[in-house]
Every structure is written in C-alpha cells, then in structure tokens.
PDB file of N, CA and C in Angstrom:
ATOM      1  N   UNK A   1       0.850  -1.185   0.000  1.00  0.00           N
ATOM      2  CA  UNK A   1       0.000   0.000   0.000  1.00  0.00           C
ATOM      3  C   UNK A   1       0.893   1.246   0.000  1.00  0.00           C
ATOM      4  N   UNK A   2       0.720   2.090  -1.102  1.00  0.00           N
ATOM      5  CA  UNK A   2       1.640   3.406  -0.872  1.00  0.00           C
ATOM      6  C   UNK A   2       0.514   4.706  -0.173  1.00  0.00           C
ATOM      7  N   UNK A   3       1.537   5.533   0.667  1.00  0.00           N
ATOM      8  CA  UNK A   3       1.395   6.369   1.552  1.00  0.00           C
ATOM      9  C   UNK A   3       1.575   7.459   0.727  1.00  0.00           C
ATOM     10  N   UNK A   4       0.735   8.530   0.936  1.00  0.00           N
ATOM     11  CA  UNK A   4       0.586   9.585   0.178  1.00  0.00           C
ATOM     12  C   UNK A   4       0.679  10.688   1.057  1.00  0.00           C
ATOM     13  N   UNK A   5       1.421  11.699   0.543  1.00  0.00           N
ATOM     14  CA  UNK A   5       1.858  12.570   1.862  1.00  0.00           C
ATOM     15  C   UNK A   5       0.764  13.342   1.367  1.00  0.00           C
ATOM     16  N   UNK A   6       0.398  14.505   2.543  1.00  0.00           N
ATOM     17  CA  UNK A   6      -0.590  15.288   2.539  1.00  0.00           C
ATOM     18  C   UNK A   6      -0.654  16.271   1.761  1.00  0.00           C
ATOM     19  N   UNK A   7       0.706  16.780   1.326  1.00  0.00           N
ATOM     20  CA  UNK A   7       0.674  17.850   0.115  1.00  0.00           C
ATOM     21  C   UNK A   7       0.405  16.555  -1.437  1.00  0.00           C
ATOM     22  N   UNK A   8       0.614  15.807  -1.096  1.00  0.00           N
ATOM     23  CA  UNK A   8       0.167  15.057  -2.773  1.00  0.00           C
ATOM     24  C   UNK A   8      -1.567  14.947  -2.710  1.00  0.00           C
ATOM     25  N   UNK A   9      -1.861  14.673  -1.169  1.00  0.00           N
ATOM     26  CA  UNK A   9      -3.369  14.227  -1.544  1.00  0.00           C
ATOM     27  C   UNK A   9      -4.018  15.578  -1.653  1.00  0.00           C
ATOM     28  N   UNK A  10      -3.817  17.126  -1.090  1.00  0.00           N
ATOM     29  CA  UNK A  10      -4.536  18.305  -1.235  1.00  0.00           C
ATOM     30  C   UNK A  10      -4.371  18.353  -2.932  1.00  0.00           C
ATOM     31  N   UNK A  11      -3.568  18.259  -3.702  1.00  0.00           N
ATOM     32  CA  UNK A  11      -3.008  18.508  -4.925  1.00  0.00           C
ATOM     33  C   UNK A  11      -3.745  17.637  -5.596  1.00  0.00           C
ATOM     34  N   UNK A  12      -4.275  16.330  -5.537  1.00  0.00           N
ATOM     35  CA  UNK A  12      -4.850  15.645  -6.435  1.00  0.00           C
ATOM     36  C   UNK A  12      -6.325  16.327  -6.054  1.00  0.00           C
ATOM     37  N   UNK A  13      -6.664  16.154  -4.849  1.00  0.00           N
ATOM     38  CA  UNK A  13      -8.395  16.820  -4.649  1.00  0.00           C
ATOM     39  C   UNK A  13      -8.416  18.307  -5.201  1.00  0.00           C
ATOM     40  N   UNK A  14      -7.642  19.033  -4.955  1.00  0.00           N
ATOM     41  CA  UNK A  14      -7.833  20.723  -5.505  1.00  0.00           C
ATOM     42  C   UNK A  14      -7.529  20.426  -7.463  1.00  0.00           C
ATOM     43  N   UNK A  15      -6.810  19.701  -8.232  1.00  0.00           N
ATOM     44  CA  UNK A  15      -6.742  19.379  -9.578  1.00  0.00           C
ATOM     45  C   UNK A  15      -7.424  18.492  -9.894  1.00  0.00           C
ATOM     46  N   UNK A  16      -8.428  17.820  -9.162  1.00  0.00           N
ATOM     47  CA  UNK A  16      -8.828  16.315  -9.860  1.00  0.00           C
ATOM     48  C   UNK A  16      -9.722  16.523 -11.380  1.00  0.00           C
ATOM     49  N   UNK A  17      -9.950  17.780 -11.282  1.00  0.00           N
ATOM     50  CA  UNK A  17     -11.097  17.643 -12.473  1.00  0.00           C
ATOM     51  C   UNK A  17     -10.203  17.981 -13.912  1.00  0.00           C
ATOM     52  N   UNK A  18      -8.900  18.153 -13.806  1.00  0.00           N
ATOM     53  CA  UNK A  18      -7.939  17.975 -15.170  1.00  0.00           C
ATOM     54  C   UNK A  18      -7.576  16.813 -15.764  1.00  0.00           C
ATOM     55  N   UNK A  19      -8.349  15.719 -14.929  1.00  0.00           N
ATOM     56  CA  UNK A  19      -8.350  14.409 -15.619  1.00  0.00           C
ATOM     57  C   UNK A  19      -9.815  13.679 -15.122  1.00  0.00           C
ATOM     58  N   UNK A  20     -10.654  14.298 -14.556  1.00  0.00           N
ATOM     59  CA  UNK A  20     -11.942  13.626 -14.040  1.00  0.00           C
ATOM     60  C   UNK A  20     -13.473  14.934 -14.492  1.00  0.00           C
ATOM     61  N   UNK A  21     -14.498  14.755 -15.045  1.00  0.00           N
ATOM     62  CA  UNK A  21     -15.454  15.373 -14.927  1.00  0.00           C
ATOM     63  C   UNK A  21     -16.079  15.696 -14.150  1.00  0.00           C
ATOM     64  N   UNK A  22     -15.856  14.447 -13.364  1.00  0.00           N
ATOM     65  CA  UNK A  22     -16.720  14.706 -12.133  1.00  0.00           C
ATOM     66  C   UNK A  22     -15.567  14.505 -10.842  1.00  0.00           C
ATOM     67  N   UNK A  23     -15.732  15.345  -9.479  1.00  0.00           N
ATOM     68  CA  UNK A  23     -14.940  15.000  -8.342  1.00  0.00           C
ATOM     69  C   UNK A  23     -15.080  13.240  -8.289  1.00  0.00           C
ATOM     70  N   UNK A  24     -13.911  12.724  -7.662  1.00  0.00           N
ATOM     71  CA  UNK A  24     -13.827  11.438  -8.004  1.00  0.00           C
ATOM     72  C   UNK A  24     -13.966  11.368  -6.137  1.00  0.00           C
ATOM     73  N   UNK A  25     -13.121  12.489  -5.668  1.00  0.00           N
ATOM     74  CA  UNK A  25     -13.078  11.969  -4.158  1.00  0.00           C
ATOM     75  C   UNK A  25     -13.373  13.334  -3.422  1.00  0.00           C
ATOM     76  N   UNK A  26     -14.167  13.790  -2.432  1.00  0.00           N
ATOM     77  CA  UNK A  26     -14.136  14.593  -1.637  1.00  0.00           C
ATOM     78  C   UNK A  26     -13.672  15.045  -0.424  1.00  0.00           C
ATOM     79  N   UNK A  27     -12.716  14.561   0.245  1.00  0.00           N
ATOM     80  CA  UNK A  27     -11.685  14.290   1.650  1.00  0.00           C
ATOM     81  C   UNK A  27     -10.762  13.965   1.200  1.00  0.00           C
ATOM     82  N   UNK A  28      -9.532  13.877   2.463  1.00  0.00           N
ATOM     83  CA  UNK A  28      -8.241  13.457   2.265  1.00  0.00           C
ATOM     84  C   UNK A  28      -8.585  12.205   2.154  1.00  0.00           C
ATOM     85  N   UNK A  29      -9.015  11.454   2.830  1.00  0.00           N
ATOM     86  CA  UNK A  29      -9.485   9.859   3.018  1.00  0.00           C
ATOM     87  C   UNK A  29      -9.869   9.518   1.674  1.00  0.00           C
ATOM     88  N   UNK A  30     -11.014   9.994   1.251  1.00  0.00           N
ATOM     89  CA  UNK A  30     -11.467   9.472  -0.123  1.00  0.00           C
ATOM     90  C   UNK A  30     -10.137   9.501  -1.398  1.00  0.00           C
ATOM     91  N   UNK A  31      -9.942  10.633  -1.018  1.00  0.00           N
ATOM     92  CA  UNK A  31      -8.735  11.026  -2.101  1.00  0.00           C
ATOM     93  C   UNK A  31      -7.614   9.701  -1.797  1.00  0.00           C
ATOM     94  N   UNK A  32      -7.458   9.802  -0.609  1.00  0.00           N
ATOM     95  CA  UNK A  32      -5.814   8.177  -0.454  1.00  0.00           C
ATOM     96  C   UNK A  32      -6.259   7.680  -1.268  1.00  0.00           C
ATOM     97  N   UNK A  33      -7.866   6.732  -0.321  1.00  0.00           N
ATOM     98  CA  UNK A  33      -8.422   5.121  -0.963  1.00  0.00           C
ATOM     99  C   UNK A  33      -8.342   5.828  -2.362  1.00  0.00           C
ATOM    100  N   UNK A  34      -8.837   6.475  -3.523  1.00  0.00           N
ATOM    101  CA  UNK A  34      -9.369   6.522  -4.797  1.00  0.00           C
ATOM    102  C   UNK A  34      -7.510   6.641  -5.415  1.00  0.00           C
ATOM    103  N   UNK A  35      -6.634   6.979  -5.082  1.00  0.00           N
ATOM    104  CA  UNK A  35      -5.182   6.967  -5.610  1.00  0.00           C
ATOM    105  C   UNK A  35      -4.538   5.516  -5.055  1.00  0.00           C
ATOM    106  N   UNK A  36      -4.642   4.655  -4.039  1.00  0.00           N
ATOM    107  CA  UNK A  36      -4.414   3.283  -3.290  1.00  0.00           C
ATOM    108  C   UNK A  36      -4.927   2.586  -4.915  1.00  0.00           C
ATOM    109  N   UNK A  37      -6.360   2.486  -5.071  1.00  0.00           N
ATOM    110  CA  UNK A  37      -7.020   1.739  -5.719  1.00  0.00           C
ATOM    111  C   UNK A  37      -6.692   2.436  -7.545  1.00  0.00           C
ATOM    112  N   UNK A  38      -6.461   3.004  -7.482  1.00  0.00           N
ATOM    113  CA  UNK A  38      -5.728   3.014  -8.972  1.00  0.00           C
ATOM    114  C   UNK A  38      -4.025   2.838  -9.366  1.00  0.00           C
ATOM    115  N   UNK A  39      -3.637   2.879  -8.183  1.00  0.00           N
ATOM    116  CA  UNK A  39      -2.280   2.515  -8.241  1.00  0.00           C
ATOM    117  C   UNK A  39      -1.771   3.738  -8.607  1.00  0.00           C
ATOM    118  N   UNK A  40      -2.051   5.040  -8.190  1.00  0.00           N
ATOM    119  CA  UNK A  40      -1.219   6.106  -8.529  1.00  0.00           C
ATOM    120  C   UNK A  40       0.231   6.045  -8.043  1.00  0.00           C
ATOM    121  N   UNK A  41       1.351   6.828  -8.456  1.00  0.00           N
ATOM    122  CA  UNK A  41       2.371   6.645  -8.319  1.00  0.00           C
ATOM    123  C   UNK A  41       2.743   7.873  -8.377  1.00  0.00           C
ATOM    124  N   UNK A  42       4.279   8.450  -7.299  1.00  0.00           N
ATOM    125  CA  UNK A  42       4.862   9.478  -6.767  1.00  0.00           C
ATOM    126  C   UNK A  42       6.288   9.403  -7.398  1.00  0.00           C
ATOM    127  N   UNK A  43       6.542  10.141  -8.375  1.00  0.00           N
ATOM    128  CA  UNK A  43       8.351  10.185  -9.230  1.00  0.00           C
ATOM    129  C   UNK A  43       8.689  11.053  -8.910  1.00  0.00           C
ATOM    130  N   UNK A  44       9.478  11.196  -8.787  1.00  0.00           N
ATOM    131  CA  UNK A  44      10.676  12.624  -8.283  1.00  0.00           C
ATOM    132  C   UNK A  44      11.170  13.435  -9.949  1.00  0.00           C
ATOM    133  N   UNK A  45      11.183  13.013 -10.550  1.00  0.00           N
ATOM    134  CA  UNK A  45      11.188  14.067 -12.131  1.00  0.00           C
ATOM    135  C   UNK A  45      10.196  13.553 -13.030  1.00  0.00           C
ATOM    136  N   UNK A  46      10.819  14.804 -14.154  1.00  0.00           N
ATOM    137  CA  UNK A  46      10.270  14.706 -15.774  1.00  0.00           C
ATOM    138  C   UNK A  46      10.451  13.043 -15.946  1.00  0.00           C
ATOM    139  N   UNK A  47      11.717  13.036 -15.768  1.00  0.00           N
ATOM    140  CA  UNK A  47      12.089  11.917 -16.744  1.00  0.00           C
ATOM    141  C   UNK A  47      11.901  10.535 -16.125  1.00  0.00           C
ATOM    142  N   UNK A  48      11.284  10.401 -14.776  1.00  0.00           N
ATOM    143  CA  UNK A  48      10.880   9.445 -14.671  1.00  0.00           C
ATOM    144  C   UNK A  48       9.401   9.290 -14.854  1.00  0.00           C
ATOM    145  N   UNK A  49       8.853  10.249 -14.920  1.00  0.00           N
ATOM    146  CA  UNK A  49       7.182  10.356 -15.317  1.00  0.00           C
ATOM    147  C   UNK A  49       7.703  10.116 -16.955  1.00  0.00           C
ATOM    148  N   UNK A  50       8.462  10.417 -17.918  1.00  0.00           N
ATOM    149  CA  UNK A  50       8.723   9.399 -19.275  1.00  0.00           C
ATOM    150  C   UNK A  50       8.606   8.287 -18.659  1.00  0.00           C
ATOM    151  N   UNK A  51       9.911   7.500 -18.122  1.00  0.00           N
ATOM    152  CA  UNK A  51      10.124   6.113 -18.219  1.00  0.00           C
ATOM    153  C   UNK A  51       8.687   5.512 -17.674  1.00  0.00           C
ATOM    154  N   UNK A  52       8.299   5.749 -16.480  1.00  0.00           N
ATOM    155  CA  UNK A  52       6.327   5.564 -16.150  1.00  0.00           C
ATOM    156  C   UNK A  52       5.680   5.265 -17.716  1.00  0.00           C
ATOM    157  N   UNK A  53       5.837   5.838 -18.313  1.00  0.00           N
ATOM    158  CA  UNK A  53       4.595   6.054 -19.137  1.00  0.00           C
ATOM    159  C   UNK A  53       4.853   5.034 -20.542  1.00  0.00           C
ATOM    160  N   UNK A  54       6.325   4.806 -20.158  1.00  0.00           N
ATOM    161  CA  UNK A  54       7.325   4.063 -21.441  1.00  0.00           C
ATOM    162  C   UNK A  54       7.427   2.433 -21.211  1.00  0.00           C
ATOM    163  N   UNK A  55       7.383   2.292 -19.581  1.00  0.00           N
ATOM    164  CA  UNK A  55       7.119   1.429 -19.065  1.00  0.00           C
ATOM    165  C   UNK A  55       6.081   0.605 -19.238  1.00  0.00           C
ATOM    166  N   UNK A  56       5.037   1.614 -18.919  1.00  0.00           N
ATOM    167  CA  UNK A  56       3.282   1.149 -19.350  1.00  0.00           C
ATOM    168  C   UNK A  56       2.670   1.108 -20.995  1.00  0.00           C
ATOM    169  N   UNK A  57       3.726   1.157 -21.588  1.00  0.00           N
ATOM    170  CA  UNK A  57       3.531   1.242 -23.223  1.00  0.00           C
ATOM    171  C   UNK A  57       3.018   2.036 -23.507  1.00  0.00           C
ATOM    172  N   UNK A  58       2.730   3.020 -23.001  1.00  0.00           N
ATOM    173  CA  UNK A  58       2.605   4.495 -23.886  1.00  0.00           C
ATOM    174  C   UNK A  58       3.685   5.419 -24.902  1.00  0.00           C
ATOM    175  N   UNK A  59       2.940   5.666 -25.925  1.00  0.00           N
ATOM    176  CA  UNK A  59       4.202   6.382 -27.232  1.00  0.00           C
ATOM    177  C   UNK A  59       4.097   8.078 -26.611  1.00  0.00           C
ATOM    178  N   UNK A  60       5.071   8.104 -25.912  1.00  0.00           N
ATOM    179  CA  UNK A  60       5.934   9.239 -25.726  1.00  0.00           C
ATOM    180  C   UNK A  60       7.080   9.558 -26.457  1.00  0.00           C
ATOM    181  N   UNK A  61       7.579   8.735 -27.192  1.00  0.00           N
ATOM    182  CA  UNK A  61       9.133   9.386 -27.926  1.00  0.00           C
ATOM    183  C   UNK A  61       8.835  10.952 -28.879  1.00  0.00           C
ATOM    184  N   UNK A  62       7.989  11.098 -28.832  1.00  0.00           N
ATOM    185  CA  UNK A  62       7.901  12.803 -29.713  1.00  0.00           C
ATOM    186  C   UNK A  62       7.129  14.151 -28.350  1.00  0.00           C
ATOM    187  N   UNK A  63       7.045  13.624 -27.603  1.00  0.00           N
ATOM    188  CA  UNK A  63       6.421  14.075 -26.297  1.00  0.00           C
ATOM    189  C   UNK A  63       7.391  15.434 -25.850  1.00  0.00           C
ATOM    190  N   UNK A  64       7.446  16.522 -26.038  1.00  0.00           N
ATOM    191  CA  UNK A  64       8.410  17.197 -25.046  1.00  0.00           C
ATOM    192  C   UNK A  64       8.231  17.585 -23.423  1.00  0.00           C
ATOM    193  N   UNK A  65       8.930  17.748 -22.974  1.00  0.00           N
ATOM    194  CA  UNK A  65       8.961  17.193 -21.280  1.00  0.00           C
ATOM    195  C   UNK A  65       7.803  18.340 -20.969  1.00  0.00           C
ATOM    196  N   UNK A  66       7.406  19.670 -21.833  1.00  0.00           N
ATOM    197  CA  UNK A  66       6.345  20.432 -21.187  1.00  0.00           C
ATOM    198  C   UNK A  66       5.631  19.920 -21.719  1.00  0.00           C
ATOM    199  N   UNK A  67       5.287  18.816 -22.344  1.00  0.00           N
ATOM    200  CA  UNK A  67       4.053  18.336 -22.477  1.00  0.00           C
ATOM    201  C   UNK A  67       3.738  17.571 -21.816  1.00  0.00           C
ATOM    202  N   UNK A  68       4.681  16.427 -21.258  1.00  0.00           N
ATOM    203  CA  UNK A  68       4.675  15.167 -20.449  1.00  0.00           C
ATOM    204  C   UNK A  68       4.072  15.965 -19.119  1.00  0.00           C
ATOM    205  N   UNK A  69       4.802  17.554 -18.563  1.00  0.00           N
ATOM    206  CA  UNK A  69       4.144  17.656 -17.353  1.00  0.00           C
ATOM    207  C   UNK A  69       2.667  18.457 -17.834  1.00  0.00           C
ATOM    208  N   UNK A  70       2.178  18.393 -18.357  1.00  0.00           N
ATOM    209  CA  UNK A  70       0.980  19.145 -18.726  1.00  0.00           C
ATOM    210  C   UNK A  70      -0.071  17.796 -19.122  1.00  0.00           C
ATOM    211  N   UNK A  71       0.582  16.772 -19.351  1.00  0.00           N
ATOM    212  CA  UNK A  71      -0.271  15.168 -19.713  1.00  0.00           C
ATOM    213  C   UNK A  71      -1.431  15.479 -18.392  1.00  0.00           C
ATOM    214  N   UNK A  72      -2.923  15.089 -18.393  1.00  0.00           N
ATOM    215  CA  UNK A  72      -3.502  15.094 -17.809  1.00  0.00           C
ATOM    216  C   UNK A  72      -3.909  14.258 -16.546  1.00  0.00           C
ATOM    217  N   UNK A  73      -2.892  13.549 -16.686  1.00  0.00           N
ATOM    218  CA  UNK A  73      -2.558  12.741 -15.823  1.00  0.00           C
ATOM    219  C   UNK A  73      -1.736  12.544 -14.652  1.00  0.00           C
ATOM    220  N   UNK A  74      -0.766  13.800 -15.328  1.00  0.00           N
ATOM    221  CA  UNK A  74       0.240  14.304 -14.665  1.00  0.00           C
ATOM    222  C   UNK A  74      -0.153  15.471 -13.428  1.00  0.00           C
ATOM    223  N   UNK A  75       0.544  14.942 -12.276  1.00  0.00           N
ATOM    224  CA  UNK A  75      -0.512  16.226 -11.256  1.00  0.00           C
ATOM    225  C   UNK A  75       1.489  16.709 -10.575  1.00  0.00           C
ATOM    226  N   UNK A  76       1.902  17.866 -11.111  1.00  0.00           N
ATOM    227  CA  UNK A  76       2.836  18.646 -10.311  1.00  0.00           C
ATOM    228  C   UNK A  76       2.900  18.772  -8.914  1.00  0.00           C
ATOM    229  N   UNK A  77       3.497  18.553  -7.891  1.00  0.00           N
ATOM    230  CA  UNK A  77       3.572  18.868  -7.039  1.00  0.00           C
ATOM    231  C   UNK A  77       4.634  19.791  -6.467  1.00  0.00           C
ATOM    232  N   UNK A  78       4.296  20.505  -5.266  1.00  0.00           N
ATOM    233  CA  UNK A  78       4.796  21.788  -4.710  1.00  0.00           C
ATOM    234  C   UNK A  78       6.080  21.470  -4.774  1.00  0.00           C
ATOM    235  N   UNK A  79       6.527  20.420  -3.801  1.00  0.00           N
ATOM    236  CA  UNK A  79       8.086  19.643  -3.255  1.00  0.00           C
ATOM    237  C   UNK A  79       8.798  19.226  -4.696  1.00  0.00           C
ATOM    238  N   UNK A  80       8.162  19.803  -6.085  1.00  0.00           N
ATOM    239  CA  UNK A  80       9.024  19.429  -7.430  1.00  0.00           C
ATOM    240  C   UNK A  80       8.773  18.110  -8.039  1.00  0.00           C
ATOM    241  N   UNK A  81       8.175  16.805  -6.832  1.00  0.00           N
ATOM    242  CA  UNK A  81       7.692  15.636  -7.627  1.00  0.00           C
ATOM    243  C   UNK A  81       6.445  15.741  -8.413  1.00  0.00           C
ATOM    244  N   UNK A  82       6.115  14.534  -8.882  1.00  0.00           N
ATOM    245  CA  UNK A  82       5.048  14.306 -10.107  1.00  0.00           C
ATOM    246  C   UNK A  82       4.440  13.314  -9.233  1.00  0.00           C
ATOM    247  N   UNK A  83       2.941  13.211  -9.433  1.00  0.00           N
ATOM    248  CA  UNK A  83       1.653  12.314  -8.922  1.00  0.00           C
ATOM    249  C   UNK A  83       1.160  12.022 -10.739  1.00  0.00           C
ATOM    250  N   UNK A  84       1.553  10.387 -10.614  1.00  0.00           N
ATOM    251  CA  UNK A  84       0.999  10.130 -11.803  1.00  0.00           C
ATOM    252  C   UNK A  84      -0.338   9.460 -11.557  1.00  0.00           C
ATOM    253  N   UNK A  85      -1.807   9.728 -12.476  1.00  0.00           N
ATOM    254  CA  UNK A  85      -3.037   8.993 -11.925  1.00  0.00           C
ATOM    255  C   UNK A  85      -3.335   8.358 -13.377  1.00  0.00           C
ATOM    256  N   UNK A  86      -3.902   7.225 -13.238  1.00  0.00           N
ATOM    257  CA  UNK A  86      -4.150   6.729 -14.661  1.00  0.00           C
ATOM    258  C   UNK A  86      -5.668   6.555 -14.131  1.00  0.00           C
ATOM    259  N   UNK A  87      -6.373   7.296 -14.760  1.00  0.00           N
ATOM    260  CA  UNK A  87      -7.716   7.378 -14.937  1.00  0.00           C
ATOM    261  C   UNK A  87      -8.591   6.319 -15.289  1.00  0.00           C
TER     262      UNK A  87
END
C-alpha cells in the first residue's frame, strides 16, 4: 500500500477535475483510498514520469517534457515531484 503525503493528496483533490469530470473523491481519506485503488504513483522528475509512461507502453518518444508535465494525468507537485493517476 503506498502512503501519500498530505501535500500530494490536497493537490490531487484541488486538480482532480484535469483528468476527471466529475470529483472522483471529496476528503483526504477518499482522495488516499481513490489513488491506493488506482495505483497512482509518486516520481521525483520529468524523466521518470517518461520512463512511467514508457514502461506502461505508452508512445511518448515525440512528447516534449512540457508536455509530459501538462499530460492530464500528470498532477505537479509543490516539493518538485510528479503524482501520476491513470484514470
């Protein structure tokens, strides 16, 4: 089970609707369980949010890195890491 620090879970609930229509979670709680249960994942750069996505067979090779952090999937965080959510 990965642990989600509290600045990642405010950051996915205050952005969720750049990859969701609808709020997916309303609390810190909802927000963990709903990132637990999709298997979101916490990278420390650009370039490992590539290899993530290269990993999972996604065609990124023409991707430039401001796009990779602008991917909607991609949630920036304050501390400089990346919250990846696969929807």
């Amino acid at each position: 089970m990965n642990e989600y620090s509290e600045e990642c879970l405010l950051t996915f609930l205050e952005n969720q609707s750049q990859l969701f229509d609808e709020p997916v979670a309303e609390s810190m709680e909802e927000a963990e369980a709903f990132l637990e249960d999709c298997m979101a994942v916490v990278v420390d750069s650009l370039d490992e949010v590539k290899e993530y996505f290269e990993e999972n067979g996604a065609d990124v090779e023409t991707m430039s890195m401001d796009e990779l952090e602008e991917a909607s999937e991609v949630f920036p965080l304050p501390n400089g890491q990346y919250l990846i959510v696969e929807g």
